[in-house]
C-alpha atoms as a PDB file:
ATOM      1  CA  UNK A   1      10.610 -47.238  42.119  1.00  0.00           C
ATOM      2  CA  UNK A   2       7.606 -46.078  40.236  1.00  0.00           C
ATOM      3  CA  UNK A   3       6.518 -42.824  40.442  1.00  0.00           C
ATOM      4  CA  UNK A   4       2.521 -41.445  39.667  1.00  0.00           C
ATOM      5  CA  UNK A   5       1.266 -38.224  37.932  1.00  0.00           C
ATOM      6  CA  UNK A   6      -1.321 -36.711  39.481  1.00  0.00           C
ATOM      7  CA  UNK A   7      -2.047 -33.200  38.027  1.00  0.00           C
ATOM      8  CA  UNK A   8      -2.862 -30.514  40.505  1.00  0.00           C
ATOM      9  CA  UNK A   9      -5.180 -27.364  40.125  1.00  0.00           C
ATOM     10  CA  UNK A  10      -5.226 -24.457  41.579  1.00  0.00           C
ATOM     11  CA  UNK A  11      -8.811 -23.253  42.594  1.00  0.00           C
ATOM     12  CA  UNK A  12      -8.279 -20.347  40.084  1.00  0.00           C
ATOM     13  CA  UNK A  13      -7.049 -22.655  37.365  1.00  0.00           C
ATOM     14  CA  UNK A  14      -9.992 -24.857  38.389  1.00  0.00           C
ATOM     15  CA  UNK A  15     -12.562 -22.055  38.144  1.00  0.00           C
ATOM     16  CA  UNK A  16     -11.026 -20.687  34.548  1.00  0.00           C
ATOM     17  CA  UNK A  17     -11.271 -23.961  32.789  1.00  0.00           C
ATOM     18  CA  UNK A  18     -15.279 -25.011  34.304  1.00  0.00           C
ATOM     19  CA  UNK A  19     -16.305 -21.309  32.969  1.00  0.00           C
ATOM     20  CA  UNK A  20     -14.584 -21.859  29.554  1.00  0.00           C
ATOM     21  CA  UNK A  21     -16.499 -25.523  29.508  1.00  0.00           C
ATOM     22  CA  UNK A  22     -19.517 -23.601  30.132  1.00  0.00           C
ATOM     23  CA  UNK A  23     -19.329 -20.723  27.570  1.00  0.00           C
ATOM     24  CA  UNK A  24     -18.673 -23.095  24.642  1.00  0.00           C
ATOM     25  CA  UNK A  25     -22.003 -24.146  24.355  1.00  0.00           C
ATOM     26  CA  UNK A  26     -23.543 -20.943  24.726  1.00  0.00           C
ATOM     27  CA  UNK A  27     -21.388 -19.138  21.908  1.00  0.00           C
ATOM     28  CA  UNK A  28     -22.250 -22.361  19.523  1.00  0.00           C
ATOM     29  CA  UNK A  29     -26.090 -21.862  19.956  1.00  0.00           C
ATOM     30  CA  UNK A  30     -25.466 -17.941  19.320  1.00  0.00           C
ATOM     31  CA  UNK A  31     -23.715 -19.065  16.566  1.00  0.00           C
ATOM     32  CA  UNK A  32     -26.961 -21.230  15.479  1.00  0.00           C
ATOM     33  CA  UNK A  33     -29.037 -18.030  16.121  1.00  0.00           C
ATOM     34  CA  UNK A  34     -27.097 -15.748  14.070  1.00  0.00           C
ATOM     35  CA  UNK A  35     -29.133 -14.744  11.221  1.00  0.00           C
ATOM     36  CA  UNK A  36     -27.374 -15.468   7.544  1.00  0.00           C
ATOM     37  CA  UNK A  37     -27.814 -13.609   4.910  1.00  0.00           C
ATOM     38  CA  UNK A  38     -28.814 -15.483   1.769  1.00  0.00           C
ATOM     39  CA  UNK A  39     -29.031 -14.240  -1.723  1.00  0.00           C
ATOM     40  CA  UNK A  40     -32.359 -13.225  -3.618  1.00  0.00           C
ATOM     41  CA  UNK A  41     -32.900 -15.164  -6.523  1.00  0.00           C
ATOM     42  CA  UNK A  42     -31.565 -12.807  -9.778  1.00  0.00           C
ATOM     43  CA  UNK A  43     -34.683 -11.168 -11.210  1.00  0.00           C
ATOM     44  CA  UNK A  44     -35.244 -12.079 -15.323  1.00  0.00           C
ATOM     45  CA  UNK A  45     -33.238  -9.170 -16.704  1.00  0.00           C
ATOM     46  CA  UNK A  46     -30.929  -8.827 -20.293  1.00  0.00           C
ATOM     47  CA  UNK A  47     -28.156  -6.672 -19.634  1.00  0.00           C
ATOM     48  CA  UNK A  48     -25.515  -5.327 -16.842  1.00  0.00           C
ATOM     49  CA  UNK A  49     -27.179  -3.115 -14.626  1.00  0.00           C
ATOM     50  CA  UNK A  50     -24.584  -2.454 -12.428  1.00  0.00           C
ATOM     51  CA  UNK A  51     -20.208  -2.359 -11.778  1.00  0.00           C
ATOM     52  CA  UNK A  52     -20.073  -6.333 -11.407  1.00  0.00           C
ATOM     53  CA  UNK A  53     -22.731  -6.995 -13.470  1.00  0.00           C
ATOM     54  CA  UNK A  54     -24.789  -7.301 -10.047  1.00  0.00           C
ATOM     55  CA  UNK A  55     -24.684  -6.166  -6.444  1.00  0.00           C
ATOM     56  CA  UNK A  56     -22.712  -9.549  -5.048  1.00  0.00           C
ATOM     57  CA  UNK A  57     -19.744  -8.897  -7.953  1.00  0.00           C
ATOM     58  CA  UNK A  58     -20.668 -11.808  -9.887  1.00  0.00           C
ATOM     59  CA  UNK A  59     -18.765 -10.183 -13.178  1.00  0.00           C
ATOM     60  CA  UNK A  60     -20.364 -12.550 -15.532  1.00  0.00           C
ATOM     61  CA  UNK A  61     -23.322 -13.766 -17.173  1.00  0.00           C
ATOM     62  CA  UNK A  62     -24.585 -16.988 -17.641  1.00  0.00           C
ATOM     63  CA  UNK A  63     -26.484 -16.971 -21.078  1.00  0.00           C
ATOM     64  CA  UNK A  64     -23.487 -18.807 -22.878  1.00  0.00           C
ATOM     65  CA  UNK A  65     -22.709 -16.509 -25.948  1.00  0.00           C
ATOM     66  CA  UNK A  66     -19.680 -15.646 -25.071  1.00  0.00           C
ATOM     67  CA  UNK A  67     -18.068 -19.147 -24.300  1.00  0.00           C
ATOM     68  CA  UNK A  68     -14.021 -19.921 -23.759  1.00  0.00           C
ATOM     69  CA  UNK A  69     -14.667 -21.629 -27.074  1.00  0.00           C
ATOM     70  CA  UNK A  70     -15.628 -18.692 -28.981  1.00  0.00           C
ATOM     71  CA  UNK A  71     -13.876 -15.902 -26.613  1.00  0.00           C
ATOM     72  CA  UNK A  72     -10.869 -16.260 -29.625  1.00  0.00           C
ATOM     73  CA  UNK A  73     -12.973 -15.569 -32.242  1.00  0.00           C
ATOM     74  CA  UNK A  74     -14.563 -12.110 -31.458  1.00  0.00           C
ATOM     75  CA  UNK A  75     -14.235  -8.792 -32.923  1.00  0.00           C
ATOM     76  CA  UNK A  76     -14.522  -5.572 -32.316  1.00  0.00           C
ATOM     77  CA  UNK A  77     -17.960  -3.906 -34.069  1.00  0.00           C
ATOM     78  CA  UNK A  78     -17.433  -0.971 -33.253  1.00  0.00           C
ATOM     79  CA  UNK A  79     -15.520   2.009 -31.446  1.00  0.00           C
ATOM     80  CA  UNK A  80     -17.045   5.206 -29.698  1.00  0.00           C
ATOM     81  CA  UNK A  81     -15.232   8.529 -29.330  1.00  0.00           C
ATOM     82  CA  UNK A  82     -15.386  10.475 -25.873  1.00  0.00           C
ATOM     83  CA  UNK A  83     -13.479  13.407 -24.795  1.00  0.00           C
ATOM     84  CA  UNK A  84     -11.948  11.949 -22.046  1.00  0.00           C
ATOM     85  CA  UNK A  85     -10.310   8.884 -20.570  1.00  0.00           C
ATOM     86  CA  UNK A  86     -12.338   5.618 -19.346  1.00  0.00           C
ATOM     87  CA  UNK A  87     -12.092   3.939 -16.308  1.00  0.00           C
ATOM     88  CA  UNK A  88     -15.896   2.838 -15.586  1.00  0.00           C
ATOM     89  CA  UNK A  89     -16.798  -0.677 -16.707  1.00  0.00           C
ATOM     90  CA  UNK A  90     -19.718  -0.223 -18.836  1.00  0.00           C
ATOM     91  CA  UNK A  91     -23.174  -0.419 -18.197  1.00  0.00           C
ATOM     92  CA  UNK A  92     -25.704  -2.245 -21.004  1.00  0.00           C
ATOM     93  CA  UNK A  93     -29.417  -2.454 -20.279  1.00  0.00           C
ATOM     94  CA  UNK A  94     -32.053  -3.421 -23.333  1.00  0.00           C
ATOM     95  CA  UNK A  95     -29.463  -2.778 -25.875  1.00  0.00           C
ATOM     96  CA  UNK A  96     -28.216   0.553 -24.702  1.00  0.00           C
ATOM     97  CA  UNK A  97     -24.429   1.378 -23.222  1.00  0.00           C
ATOM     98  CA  UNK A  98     -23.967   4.105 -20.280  1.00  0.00           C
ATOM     99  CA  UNK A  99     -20.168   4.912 -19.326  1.00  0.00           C
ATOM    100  CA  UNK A 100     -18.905   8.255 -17.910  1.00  0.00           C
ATOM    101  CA  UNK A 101     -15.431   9.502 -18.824  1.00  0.00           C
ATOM    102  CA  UNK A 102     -13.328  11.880 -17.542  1.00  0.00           C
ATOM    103  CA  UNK A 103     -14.470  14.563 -19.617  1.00  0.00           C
ATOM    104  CA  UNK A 104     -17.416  14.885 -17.298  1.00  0.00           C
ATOM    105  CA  UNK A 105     -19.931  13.443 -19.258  1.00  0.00           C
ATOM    106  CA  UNK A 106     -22.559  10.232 -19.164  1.00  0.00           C
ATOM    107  CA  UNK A 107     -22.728   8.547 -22.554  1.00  0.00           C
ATOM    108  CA  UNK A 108     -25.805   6.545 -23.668  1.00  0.00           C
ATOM    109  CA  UNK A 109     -24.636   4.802 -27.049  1.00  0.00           C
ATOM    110  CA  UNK A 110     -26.970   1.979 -29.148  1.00  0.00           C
ATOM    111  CA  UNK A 111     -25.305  -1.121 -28.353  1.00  0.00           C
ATOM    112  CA  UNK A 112     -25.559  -2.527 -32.121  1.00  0.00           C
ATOM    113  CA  UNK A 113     -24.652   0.552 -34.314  1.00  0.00           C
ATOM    114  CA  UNK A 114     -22.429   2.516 -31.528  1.00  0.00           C
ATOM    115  CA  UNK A 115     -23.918   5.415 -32.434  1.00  0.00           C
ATOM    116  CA  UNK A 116     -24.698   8.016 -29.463  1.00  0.00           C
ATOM    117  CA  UNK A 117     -28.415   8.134 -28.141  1.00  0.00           C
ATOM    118  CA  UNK A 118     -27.815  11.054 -25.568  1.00  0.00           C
ATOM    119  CA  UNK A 119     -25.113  12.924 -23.976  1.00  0.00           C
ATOM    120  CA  UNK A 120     -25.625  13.607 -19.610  1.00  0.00           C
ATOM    121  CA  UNK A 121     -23.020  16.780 -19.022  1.00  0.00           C
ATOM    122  CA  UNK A 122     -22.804  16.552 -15.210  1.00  0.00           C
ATOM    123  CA  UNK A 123     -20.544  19.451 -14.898  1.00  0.00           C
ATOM    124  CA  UNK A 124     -17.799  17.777 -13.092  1.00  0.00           C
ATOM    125  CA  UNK A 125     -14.554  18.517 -15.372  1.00  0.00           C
ATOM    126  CA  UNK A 126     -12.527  19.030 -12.001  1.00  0.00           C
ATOM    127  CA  UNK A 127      -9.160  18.950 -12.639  1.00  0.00           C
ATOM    128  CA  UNK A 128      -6.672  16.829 -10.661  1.00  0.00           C
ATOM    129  CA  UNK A 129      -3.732  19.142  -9.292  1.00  0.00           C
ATOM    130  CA  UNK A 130      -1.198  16.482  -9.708  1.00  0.00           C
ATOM    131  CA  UNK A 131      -1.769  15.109 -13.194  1.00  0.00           C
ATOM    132  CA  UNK A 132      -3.638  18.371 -14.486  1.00  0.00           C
ATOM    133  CA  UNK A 133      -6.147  16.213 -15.993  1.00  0.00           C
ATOM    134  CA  UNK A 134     -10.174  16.289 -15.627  1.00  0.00           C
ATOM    135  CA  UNK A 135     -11.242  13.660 -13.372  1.00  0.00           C
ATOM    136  CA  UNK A 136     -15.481  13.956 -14.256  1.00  0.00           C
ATOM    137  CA  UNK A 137     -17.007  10.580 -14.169  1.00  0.00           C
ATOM    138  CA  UNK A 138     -14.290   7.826 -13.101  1.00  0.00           C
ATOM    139  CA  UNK A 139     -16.984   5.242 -11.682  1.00  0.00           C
ATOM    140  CA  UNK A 140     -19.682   2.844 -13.391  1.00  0.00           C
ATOM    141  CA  UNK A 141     -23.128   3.955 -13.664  1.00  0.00           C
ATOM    142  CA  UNK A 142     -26.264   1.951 -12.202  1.00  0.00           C
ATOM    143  CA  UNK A 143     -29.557   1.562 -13.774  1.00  0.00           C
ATOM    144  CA  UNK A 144     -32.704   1.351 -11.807  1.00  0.00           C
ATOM    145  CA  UNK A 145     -35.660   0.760 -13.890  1.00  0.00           C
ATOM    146  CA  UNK A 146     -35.964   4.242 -15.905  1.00  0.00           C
ATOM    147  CA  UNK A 147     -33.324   5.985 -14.128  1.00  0.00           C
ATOM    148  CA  UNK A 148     -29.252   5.777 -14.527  1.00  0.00           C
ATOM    149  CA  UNK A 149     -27.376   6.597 -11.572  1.00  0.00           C
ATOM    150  CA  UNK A 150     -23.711   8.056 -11.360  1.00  0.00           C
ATOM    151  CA  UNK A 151     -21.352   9.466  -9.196  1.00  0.00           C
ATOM    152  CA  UNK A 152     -18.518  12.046 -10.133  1.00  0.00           C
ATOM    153  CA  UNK A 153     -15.275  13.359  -9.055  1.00  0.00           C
ATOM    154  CA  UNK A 154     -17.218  16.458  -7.079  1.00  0.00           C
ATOM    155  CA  UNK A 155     -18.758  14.305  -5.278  1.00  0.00           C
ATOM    156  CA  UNK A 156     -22.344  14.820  -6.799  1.00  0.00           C
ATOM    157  CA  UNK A 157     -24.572  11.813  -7.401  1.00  0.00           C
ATOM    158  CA  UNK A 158     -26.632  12.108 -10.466  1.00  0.00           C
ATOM    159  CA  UNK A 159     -29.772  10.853 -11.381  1.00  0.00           C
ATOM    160  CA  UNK A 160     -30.556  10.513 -14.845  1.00  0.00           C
ATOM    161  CA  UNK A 161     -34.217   9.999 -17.224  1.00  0.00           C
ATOM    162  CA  UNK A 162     -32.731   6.759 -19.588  1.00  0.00           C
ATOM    163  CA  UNK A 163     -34.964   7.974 -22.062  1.00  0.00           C
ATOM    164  CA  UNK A 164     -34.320  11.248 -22.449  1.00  0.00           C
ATOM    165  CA  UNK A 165     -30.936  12.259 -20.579  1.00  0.00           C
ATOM    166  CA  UNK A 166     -32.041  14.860 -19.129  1.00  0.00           C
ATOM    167  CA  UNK A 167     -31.415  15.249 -14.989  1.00  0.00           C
ATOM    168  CA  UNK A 168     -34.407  14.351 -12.994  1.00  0.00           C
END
């Protein structure tokens, strides 16, 4: 005695599965209408403008100097005092470093000699109540053409002349 399958459907079932057939194609030609963002091309710039060395976090550069063959063989140059812990990354744009420290203030030291170019005092020495330490400038800095950009632990954001240092 052989016995046959025949599948039954309930109207509601049958309704359910023809709308899900239907909406398939419609949410894959949204999907091919959904506008994707694609990255500019990097302008020609020397330097790190920015935490991540760019705005999509690329956190290197591609100029080869610093290669895993040579990575073992460099040195420190140099060494810069500050009043304050660091926990920025540092900024370098046409030979020039800008970090902030805890003490409050924005540093703009000569990449080659280390030697301090201007000092930004943004006032912001607030001390944290649990660790009774200043928290000033715990972020990176961002440079935008002649101006240097940072945030600090009062929640002030500073703009800054690269030039001169003074506040604009």
């Amino acid at each position: 005695m052989t016995t046959s399958y025949s599948p039954q459907f309930s109207r509601r079932t049958a309704i359910a599965l023809g709308t899900a057939a239907a909406t398939i194609p419609v949410l894959v030609r949204a999907q091919d209408a959904t506008p994707v963002a694609t990255p500019l091309a990097a302008p020609e710039r020397t330097g790190w403008f920015s935490y991540g060395w760019d705005l999509t976090g690329t956190r290197a550069t591609l100029d080869g100097v610093i290669t895993s063959a040579n990575a073992g063989s460099l040195a420190q140059i140099w060494s810069f005092p500050v009043e304050g812990p660091v926990s920025a990354t540092p900024i370098i744009v046409d030979g020039v470093v800008y970090v902030g420290s805890y003490d409050g203030n924005l540093y703009a030291i000569d990449l080659y000699s280390g030697q301090e170019i201007w000092r930004y005092a943004s006032g912001s020495d607030v001390i944290e109540p649990n660790l009774q330490v200043p928290l000033g400038i715990t972020g990176s800095a961002h440079v935008d053409g002649d101006v240097v950009y940072v945030g600090d632990s009062a929640a002030v954001l500073h703009a800054i002349d690269r030039a001169s240092g003074q506040v604009i």
